[in-house]
Protein backbone atom coordinates (compact mmCIF):
# COMPACT_ATOMS: atom_id res chain seq x y z
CA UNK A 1 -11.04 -7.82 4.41
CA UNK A 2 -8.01 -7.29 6.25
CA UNK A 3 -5.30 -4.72 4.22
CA UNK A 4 -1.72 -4.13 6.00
CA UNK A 5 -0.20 -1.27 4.29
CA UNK A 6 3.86 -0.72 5.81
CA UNK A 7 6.53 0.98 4.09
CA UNK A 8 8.55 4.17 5.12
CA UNK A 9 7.35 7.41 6.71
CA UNK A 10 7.37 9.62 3.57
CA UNK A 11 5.74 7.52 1.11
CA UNK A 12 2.30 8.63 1.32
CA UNK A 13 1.12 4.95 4.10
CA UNK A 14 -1.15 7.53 5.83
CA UNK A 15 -2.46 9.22 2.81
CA UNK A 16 -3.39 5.53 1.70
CA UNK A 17 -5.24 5.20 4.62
CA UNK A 18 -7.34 8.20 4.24
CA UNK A 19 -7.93 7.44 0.66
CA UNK A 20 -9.42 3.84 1.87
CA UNK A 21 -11.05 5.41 4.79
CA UNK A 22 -12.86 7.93 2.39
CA UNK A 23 -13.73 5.40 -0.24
CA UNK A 24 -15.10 2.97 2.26
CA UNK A 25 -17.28 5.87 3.76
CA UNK A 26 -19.08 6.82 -0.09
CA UNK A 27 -19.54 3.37 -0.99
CA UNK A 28 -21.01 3.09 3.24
CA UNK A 29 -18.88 0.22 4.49
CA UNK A 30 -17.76 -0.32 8.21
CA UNK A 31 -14.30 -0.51 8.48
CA UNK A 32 -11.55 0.36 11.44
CA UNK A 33 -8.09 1.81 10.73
CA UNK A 34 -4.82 2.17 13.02
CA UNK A 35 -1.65 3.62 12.09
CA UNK A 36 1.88 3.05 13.57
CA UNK A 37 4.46 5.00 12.80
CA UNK A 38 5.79 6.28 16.07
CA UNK A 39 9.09 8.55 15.23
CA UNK A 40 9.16 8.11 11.77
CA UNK A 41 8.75 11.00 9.91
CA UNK A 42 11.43 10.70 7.07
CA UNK A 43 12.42 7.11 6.71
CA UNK A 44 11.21 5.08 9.70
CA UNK A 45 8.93 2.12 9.63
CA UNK A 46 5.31 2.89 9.54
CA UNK A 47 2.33 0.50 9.24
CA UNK A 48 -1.18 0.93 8.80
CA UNK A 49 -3.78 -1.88 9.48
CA UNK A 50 -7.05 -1.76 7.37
CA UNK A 51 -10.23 -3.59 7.84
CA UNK A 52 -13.68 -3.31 6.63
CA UNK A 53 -16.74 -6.04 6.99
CA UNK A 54 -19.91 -6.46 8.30
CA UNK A 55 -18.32 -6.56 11.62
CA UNK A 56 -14.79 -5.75 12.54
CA UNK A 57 -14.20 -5.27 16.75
CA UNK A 58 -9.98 -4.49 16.67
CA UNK A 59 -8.87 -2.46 13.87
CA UNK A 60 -5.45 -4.64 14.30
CA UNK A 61 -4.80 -7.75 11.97
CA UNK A 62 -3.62 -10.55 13.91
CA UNK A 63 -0.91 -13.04 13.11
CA UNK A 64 -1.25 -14.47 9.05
CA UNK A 65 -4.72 -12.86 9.18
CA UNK A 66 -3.98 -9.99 5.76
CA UNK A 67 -5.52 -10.64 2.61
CA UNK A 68 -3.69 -7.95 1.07
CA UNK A 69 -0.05 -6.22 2.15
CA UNK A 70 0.91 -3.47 0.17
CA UNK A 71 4.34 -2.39 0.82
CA UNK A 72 5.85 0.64 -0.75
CA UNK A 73 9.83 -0.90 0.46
CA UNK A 74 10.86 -3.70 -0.05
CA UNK A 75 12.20 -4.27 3.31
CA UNK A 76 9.24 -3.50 5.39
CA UNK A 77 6.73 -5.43 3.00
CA UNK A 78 9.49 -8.77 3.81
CA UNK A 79 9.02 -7.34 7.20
CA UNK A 80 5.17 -8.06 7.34
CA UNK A 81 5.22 -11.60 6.51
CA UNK A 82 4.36 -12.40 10.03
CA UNK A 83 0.79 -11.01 8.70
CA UNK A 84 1.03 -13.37 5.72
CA UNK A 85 -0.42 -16.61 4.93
CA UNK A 86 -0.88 -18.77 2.19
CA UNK A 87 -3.87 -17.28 0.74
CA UNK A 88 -2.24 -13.26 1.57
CA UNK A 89 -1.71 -11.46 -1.73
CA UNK A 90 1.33 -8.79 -1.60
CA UNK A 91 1.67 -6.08 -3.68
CA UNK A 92 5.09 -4.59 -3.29
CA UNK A 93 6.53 -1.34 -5.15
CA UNK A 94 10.36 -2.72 -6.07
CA UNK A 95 12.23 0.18 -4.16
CA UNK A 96 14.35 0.31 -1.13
CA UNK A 97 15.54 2.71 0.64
CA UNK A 98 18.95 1.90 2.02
CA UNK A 99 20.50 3.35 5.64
CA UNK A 100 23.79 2.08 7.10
CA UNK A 101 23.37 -1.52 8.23
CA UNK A 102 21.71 -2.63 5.54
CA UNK A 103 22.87 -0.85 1.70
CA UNK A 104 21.21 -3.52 -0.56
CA UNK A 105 17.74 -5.14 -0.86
CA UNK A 106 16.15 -6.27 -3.79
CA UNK A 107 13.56 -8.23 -5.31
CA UNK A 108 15.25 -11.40 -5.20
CA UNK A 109 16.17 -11.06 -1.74
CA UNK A 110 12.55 -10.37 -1.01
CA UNK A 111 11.07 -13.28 -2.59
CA UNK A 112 13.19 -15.37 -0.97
CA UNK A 113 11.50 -14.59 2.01
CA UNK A 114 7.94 -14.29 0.79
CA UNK A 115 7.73 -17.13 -1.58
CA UNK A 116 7.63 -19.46 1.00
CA UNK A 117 4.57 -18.05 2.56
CA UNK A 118 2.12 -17.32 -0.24
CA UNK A 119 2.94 -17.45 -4.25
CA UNK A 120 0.29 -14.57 -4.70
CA UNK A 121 3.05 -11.93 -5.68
CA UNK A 122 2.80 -9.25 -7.75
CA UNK A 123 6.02 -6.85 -7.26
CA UNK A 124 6.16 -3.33 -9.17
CA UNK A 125 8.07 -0.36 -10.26
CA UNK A 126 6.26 1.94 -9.06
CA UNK A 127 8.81 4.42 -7.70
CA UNK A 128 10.48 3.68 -10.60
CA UNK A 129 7.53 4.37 -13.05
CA UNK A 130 6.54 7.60 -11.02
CA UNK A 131 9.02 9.45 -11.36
CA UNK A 132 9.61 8.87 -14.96
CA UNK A 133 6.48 9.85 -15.91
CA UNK A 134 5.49 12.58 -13.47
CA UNK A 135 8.75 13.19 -11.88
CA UNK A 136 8.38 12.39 -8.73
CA UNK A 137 8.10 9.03 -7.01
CA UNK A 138 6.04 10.67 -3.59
CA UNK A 139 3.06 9.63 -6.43
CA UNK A 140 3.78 5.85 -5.37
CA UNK A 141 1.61 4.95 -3.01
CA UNK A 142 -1.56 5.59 -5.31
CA UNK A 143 -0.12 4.12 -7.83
CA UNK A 144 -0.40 0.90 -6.17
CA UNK A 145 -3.71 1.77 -5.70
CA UNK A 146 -4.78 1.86 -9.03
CA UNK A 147 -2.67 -1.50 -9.64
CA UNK A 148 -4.89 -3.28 -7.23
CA UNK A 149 -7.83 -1.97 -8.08
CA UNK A 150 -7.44 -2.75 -12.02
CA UNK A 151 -6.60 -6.14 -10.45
CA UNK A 152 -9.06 -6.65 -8.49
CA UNK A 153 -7.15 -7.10 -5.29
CA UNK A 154 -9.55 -4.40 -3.94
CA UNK A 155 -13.29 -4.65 -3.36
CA UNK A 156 -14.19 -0.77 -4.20
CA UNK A 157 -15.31 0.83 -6.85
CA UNK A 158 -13.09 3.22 -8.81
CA UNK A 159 -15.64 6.34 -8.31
CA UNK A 160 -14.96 5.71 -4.95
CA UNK A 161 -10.87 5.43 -4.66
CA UNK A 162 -11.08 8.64 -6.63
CA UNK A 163 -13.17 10.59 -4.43
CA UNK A 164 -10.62 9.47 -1.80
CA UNK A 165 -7.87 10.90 -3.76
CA UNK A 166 -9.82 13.84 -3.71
CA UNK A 167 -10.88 14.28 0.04
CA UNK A 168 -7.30 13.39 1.03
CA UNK A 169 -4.64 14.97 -0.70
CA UNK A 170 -3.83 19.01 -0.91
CA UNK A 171 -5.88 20.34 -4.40
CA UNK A 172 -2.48 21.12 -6.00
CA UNK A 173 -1.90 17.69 -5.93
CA UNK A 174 -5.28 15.95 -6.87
CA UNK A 175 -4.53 16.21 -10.56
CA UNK A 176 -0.89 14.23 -10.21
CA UNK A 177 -2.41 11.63 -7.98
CA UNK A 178 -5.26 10.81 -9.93
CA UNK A 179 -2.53 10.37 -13.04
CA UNK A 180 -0.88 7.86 -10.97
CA UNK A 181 -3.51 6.29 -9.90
CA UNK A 182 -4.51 5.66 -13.65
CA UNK A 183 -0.99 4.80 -14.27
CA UNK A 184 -1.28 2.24 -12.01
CA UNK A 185 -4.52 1.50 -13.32
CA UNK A 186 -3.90 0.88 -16.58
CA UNK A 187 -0.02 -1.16 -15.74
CA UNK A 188 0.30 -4.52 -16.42
């Protein structure tokens, strides 16, 4: 399975990463990871390409090769589509983060670019829903997490993505993630 995750840096891509890195290690499945995020700290593109199977030789997903994008803006998950074909699934948090070229992009504008590609589109508040309910929206990125898993976008098992959560993230925040991970769980 081939999983692009891309969004901005802030928003908890490399987190993900270690979550499904962790989770694929307890439940003993091969997989290769690579990360690009170059100088972007605080709001520059980052990507991280995720792949796991009985045997995986590049950890880089080639050209409409993802089964899954997740993207936590809406601009860089339009930006993957190169990765996309007509059997990709995207699951996109509906949030943008604007800079000075660009002060608007929203859902519509990103299904107008996706929708051509593949129909499997699920887009969600989960910025939105994060920091309503645990006031902050850094919680995003596993919220998305729980989404897929609940449905079943993602082969793992939930024991798994939790002890993920767990091995990844600082303890003072294991108790907020794993909220938003059932949030996203439990969303429909």
């Amino acid at each position: 399975m081939n999983i692009l995750i891309t969004g901005v840096g802030g928003q908890g891509i490399i987190t993900l990463k270690k979550v499904l890195s962790y989770a694929s290690i307890k439940e003993a499945r091969f997989f290769r990871a690579s990360e690009v995020h170059g100088l972007s700290q605080r709001g520059g593109s980052i990507s991280v390409h995720f792949r796991f199977g009985k045997k995986v030789n590049s950890p880089l997903i080639g050209r409409a090769e993802a089964d899954l994008i997740i993207g936590l803006d809406l601009l860089e998950a339009a930006r993957a589509v190169n990765f996309a074909s007509v059997n990709s699934i995207y699951l996109a948090n509906d949030y943008f983060i604007p800079f000075f070229q660009l002060s608007t992009f929203v859902k519509e504008d990103f299904l107008k670019i996706i929708t051509p590609i593949t129909k499997n589109v699920f887009v969600i508040e989960a910025a939105k829903i994060c920091q309503e309910k645990l006031k902050s929206n850094v919680y995003e990125s596993v919220f998305l997490l729980g989404f897929a898993l609940a449905k079943k976008l993602i082969p793992f098992k939930e024991k798994s993505l939790i002890f993920g959560i767990e091995k990844s993230v600082p303890s003072q925040f294991i108790k907020n993630n794993i909220k938003a991970f059932n949030l996203g769980k439990n969303s429909q």
